[in-house]
Structure formats: structure tokens, C-alpha cells
Protein backbone atom coordinates (compact mmCIF):
# COMPACT_ATOMS: atom_id res chain seq x y z
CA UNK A 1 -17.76 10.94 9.83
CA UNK A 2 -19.27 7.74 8.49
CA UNK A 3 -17.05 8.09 5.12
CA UNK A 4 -14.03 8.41 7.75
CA UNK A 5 -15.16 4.92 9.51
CA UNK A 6 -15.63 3.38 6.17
CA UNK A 7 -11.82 4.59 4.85
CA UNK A 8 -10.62 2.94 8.14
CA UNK A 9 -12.20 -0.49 8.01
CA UNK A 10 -10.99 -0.71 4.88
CA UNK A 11 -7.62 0.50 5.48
CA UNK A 12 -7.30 -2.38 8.51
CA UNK A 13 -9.03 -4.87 6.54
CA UNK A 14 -6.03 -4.06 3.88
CA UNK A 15 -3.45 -3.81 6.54
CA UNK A 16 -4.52 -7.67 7.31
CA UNK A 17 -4.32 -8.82 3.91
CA UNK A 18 -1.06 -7.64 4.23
CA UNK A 19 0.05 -8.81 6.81
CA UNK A 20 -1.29 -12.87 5.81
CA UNK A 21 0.33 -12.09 2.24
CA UNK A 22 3.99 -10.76 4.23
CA UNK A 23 3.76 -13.90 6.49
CA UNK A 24 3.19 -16.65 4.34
CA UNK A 25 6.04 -15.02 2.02
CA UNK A 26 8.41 -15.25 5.49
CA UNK A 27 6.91 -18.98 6.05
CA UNK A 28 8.18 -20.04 2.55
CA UNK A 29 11.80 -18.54 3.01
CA UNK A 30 11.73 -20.19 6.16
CA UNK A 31 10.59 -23.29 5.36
CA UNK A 32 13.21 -23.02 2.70
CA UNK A 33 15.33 -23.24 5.42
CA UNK A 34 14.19 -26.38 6.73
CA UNK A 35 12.31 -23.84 10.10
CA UNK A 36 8.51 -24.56 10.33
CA UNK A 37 6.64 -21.64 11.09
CA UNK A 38 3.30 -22.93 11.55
CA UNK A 39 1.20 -20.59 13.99
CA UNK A 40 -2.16 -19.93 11.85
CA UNK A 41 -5.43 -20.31 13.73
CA UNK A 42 -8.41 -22.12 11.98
CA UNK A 43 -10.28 -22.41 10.09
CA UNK A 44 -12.53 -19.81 11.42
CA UNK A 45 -15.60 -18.39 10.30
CA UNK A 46 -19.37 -20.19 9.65
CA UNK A 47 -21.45 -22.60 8.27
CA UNK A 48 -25.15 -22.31 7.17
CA UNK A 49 -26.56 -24.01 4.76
CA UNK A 50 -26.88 -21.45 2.41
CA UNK A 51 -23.59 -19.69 3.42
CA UNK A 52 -19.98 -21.01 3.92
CA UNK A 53 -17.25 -18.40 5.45
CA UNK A 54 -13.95 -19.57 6.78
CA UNK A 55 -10.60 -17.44 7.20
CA UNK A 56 -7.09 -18.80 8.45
CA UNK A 57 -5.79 -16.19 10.41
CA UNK A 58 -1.80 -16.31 11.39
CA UNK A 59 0.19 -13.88 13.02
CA UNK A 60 0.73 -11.79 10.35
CA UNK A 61 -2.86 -10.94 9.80
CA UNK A 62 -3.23 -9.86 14.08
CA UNK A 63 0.42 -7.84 13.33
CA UNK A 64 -1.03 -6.21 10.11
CA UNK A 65 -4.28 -5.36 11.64
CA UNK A 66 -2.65 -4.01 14.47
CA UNK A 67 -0.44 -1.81 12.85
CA UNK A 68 -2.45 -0.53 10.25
CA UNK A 69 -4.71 0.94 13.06
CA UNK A 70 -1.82 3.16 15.42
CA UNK A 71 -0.78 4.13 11.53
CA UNK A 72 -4.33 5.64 10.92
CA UNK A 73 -4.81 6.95 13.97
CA UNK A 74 -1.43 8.32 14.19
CA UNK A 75 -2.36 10.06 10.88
CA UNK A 76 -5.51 11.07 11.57
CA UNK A 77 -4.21 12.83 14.98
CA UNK A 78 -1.65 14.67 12.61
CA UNK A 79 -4.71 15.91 10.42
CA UNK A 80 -6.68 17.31 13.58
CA UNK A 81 -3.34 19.28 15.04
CA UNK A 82 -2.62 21.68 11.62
């Protein structure tokens, strides 16, 4: 069970990265176009003095998250049927 938690964090955390990499690419062709499409949140994230962590998040990263979980669990309910 744990390896199956681990496989899914992962799997959203690199449905996110997709999703920020697939926006910013739409941004630039927009932008291209002369249409701003700035919605990104941030910088957010935490500062001690030893440790410095900030993310942008924009749509794309919420959309990819999102949709990288009903894939896995529409997989993973596949799996469990057969």
C-alpha cells in the first residue's frame, strides 16, 4: 500500500509539472498574439533562515494536478475490477 501512495504523489506531482510546463507554452503563443494570460498565484512557499522555498503556481499546475488524480484513480479502479 505505501509503494501505491508513493507511485501516486509522484504521478500528481508530475501531472503538475505538466500542467505549469503546458501553460506557460499556451501563455507564449498567446502572448504571441498580443492576449495576456497572466493568472499565476505567488510566489508561494517559505522563508527560514536556513531554508528558502517558493513555487508560482498558475492554472495549469491546479488543471494538471487535478487531472492526473481522476486518471489514477480511474486506473487504479480498472486494476481492482479484473
Amino acid at each position: 500500500m505505501r509503494k501505491k501512495t508513493k507511485l501516486y504523489i509522484y504521478s500528481i506531482i508530475a501531472g503538475c509539472a505538466a500542467g505549469t510546463l503546458i501553460w506557460e507554452l499556451i501563455r507564449i503563443i498567446f502572448k504571441n498574439f498580443g492576449v495576456d494570460l497572466s493568472f499565476s498565484a505567488g510566489p508561494i512557499g517559505f522563508d527560514i533562515s536556513v531554508i528558502i522555498f517558493y513555487v508560482s503556481i498558475n492554472p495549469g499546475t491546479v488543471i494538471g494536478g487535478i487531472l492526473t488524480f481522476f486518471i489514477i484513480k480511474k486506473i487504479t479502479a480498472g486494476n481492482k475490477r479484473g
